[in-house]
N, C-alpha and C. Protein backbone atom coordinates (compact mmCIF):
# COMPACT_ATOMS: atom_id res chain seq x y z
N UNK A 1 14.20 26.32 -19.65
CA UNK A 1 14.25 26.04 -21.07
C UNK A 1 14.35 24.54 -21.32
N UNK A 2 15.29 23.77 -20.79
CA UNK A 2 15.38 22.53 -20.99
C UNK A 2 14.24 21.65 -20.52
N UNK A 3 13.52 22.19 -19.39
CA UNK A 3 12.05 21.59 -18.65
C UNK A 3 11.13 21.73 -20.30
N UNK A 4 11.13 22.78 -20.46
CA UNK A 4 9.80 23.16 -21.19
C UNK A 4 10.23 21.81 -22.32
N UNK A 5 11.34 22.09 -23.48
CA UNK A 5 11.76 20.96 -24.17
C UNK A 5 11.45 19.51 -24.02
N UNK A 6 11.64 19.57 -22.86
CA UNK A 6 11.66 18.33 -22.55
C UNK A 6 9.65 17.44 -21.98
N UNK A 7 9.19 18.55 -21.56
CA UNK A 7 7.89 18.72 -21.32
C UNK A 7 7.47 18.64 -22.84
N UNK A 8 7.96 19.47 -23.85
CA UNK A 8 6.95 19.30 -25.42
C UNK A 8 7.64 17.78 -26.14
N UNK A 9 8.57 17.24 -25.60
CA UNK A 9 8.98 15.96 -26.04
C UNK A 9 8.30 15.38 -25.27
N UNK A 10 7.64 15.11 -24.53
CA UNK A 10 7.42 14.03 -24.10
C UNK A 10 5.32 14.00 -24.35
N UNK A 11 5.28 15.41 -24.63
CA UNK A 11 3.77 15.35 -24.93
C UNK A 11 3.97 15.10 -26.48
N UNK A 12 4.93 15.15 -27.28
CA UNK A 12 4.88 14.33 -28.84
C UNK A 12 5.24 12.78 -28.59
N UNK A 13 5.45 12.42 -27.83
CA UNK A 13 5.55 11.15 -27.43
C UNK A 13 4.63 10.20 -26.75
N UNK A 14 3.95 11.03 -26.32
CA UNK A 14 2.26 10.80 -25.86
C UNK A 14 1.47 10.87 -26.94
N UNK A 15 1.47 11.75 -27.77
CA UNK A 15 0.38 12.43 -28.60
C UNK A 15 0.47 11.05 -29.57
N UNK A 16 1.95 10.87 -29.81
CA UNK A 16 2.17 9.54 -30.96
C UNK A 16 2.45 8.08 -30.73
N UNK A 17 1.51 7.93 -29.14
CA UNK A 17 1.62 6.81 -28.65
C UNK A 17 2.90 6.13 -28.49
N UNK A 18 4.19 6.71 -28.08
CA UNK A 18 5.18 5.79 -27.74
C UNK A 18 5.63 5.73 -26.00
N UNK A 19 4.50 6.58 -25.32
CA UNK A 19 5.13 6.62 -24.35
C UNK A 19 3.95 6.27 -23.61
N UNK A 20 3.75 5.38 -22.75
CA UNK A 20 2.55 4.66 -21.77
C UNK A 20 3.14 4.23 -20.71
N UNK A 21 3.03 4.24 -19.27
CA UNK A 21 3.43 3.34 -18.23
C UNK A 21 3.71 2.03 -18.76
N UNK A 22 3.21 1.13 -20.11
CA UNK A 22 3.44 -0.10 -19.95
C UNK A 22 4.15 -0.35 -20.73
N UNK A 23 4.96 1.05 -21.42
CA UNK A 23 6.05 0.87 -22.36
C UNK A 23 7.85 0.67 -21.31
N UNK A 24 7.91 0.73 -20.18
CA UNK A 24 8.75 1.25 -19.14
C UNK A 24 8.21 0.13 -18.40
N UNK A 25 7.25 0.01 -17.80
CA UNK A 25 6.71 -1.20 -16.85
C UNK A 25 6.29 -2.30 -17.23
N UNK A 26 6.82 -3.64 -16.79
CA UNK A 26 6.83 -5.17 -17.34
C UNK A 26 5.47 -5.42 -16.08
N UNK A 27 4.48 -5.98 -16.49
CA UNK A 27 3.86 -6.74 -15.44
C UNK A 27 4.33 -7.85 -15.40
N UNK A 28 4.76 -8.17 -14.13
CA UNK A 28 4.91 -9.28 -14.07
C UNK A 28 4.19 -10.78 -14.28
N UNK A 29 4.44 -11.61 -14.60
CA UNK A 29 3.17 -13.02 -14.79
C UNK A 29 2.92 -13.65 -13.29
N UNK A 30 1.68 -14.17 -12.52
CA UNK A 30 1.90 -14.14 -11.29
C UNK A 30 1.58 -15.85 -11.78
N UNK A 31 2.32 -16.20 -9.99
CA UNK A 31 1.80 -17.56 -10.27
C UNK A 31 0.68 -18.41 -10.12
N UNK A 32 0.66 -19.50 -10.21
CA UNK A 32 -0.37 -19.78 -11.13
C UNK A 32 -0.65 -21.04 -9.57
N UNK A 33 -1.59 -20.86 -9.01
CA UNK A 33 -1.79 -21.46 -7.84
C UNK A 33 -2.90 -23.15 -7.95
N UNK A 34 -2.56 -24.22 -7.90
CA UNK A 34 -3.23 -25.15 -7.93
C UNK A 34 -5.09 -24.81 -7.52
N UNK A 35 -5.63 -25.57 -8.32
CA UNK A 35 -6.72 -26.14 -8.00
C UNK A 35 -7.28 -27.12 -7.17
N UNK A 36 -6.67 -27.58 -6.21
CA UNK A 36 -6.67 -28.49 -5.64
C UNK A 36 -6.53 -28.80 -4.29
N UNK A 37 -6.82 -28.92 -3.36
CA UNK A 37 -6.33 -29.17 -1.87
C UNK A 37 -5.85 -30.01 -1.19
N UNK A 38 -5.27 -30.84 -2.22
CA UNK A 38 -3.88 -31.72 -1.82
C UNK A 38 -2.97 -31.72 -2.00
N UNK A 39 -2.42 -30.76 -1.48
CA UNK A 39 -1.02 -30.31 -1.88
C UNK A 39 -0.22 -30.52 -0.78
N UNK A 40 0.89 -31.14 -1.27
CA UNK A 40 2.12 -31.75 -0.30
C UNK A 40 2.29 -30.36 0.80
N UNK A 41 3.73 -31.18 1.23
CA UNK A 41 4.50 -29.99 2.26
C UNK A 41 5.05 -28.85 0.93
N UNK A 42 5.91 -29.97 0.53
CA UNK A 42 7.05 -29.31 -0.66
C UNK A 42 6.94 -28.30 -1.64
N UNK A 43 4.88 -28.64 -1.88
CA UNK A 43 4.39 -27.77 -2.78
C UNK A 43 4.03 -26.78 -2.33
N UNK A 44 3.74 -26.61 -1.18
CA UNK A 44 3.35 -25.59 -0.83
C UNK A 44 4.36 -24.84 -0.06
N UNK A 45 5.44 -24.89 0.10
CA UNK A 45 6.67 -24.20 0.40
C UNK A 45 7.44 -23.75 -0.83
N UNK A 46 7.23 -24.69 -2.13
CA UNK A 46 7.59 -23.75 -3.07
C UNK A 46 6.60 -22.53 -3.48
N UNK A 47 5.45 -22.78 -3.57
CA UNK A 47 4.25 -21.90 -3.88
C UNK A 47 4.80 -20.74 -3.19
N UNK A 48 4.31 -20.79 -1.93
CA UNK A 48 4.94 -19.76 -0.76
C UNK A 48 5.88 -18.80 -1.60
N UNK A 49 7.01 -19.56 -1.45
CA UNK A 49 8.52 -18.98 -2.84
C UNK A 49 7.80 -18.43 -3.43
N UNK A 50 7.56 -18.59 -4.30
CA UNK A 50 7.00 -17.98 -5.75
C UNK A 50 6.17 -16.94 -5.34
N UNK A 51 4.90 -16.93 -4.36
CA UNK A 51 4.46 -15.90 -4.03
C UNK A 51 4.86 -15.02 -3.23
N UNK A 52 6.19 -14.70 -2.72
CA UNK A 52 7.18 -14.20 -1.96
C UNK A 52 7.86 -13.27 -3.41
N UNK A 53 7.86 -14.06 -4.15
CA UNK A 53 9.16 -13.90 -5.33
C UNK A 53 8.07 -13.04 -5.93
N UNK A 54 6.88 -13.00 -6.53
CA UNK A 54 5.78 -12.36 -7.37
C UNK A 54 5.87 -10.84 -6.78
N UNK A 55 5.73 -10.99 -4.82
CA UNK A 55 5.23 -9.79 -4.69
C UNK A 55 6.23 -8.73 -4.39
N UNK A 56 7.57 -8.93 -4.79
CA UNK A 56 8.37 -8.36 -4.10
C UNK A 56 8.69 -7.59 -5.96
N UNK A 57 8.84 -8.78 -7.09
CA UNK A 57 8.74 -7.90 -8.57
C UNK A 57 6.93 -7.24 -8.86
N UNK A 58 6.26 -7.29 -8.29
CA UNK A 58 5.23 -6.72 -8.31
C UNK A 58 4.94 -5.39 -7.83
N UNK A 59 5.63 -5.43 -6.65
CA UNK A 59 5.57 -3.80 -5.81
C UNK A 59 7.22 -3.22 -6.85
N UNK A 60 8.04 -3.45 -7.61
CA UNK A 60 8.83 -2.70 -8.19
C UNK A 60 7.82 -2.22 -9.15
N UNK A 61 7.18 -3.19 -10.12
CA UNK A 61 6.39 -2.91 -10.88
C UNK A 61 5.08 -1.89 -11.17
N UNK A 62 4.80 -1.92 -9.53
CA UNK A 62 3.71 -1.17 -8.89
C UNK A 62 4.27 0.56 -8.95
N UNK A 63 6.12 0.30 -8.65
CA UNK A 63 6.72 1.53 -8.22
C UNK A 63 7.05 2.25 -9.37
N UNK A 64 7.12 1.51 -10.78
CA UNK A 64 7.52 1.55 -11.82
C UNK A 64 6.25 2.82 -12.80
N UNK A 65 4.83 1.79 -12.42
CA UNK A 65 3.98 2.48 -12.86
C UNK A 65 3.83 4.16 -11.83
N UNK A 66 3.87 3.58 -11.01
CA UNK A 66 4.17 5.15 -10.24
C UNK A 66 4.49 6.17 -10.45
N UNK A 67 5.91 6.20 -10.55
CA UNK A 67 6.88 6.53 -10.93
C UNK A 67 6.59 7.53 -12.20
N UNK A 68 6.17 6.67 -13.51
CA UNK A 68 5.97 6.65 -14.69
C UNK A 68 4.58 7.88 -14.75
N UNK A 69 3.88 7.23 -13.99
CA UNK A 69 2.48 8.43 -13.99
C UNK A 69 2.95 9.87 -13.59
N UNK A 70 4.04 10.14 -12.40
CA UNK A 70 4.17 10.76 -11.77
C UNK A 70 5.04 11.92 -12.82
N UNK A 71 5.90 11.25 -14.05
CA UNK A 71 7.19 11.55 -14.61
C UNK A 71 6.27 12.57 -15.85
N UNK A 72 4.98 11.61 -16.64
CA UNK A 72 4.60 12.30 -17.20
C UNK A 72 3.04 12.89 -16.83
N UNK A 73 2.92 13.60 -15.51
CA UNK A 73 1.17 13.93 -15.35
C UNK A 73 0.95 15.11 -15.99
N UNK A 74 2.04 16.20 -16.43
CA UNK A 74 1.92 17.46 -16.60
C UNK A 74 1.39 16.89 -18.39
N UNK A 75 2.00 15.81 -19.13
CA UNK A 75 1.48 16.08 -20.33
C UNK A 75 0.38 14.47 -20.84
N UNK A 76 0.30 14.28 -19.94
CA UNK A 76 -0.60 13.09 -20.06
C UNK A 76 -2.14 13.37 -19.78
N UNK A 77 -3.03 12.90 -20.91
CA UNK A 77 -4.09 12.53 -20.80
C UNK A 77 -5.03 11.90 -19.36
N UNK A 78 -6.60 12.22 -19.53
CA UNK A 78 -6.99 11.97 -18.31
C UNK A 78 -7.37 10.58 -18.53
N UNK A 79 -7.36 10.05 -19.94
CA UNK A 79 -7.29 8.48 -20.21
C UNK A 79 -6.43 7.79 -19.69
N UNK A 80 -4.96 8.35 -19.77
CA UNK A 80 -3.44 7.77 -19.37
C UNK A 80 -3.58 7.62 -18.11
N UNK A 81 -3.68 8.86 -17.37
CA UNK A 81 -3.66 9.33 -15.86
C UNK A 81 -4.30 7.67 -15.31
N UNK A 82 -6.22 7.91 -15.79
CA UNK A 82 -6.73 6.80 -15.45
C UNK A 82 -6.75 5.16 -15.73
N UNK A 83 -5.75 4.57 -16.45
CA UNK A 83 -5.20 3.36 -17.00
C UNK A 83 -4.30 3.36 -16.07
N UNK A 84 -3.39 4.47 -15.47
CA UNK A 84 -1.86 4.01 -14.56
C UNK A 84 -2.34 3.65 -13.37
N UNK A 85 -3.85 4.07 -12.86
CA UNK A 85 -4.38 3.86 -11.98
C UNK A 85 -5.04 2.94 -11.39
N UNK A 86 -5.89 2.27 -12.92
CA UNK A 86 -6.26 0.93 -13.42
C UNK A 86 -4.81 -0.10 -13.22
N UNK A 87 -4.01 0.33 -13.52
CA UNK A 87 -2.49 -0.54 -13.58
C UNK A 87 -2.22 -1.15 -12.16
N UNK A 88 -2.15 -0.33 -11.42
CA UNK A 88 -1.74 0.13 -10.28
C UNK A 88 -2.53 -1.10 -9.31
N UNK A 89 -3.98 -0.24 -8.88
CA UNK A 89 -5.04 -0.88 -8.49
C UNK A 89 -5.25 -2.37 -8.75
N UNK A 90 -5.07 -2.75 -10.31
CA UNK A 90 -5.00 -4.54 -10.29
C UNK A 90 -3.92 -4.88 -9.82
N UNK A 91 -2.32 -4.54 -9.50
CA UNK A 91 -1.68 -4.94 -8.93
C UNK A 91 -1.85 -5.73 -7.72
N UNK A 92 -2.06 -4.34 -7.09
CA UNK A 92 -2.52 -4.73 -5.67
C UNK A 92 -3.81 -5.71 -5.61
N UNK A 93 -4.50 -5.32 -6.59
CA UNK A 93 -6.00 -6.91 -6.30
C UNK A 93 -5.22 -7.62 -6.68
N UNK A 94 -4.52 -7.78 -7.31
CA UNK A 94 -3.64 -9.29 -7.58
C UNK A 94 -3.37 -10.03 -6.76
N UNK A 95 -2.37 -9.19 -5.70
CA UNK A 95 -1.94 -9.98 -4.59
C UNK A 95 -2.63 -10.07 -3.60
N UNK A 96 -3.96 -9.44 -3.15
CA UNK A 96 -4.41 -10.10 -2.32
C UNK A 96 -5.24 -11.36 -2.63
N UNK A 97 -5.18 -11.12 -3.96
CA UNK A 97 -6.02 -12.65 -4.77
C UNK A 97 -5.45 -13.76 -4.13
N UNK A 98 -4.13 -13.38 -4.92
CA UNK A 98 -3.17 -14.25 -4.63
C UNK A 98 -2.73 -14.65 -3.04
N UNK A 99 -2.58 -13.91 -2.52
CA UNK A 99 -2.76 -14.75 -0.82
C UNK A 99 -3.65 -14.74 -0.01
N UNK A 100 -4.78 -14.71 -0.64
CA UNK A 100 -6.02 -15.39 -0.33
C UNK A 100 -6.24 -16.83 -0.28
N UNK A 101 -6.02 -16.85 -2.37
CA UNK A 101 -5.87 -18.77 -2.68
C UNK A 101 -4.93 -19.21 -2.11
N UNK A 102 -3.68 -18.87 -1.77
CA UNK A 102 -2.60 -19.23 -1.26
C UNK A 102 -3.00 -19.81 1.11
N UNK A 103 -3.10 -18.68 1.01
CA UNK A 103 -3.92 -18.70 2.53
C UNK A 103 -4.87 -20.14 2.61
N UNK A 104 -5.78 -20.08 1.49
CA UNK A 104 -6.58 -21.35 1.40
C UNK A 104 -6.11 -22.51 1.41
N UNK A 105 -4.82 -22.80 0.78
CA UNK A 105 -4.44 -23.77 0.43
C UNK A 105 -3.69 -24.15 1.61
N UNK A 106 -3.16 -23.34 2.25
CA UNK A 106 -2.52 -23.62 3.81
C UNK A 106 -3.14 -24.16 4.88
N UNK A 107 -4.58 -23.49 5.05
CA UNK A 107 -5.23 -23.74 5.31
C UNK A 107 -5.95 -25.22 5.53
N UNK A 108 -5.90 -25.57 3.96
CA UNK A 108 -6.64 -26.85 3.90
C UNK A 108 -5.46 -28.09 4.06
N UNK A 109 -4.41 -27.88 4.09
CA UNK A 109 -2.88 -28.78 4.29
C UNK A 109 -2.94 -28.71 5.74
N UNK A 110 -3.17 -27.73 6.58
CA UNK A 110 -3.40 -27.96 8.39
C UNK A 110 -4.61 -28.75 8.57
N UNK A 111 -5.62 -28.79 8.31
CA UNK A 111 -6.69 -29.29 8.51
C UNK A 111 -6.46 -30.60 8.12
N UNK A 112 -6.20 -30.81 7.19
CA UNK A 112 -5.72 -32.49 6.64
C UNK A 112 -4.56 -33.16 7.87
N UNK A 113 -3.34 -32.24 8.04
CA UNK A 113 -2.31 -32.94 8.88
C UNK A 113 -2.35 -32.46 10.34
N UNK A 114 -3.72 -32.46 10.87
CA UNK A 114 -4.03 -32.03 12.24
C UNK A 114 -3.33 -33.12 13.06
């Protein structure tokens, strides 16, 4: 009894748009990686940080949308379903974006201080 209740609350909560993975899940802002291939020691040990720091609130975020898809699949749309998935999926392209350019930039700081 309380399932079912709680199952027709949450499909009026869908139906009236208040309930989305991205109402519960913050994406995080990632950082924002230079253009450039002269980048100190310093900068690029903070970078590092930051992309350490991104992917660790990113996979909560990742777990969040998860989570969230998982909480409402019985009354969610195959639009919803496929956006948490969309959610999800850029996460993860995110970060390998992100330590790709990052990789690059390491990269080009060894080659310079051979």
């Amino acid at each position: 009894m309380v399932k079912t209740i709680k199952t027709a609350l949450l499909s009026i909560a869908l139906l009236s748009g208040f309930a989305y993975a991205a109402d519960e899940c913050v994406e995080p802002a990632s950082p924002t990686i230079p253009d450039r291939e002269d980048m100190t020691e310093s900068e690029l040990i903070t970078l590092v940080s930051e992309v350490k720091e991104f992917n660790t609130v990113n996979e909560a975020y990742r777990q969040c949308v998860g989570d969230r898809a998982e909480e409402l699949s019985a009354v969610a749309t195959p639009e919803q379903q496929e956006l948490w998935v969309i959610q999800y999926n850029n996460s993860v392209d995110l970060e390998h974006t992100l330590a790709e350019n990052l990789n690059s930039k390491i990269r080009a700081y060894k080659e310079k201080h051979k």
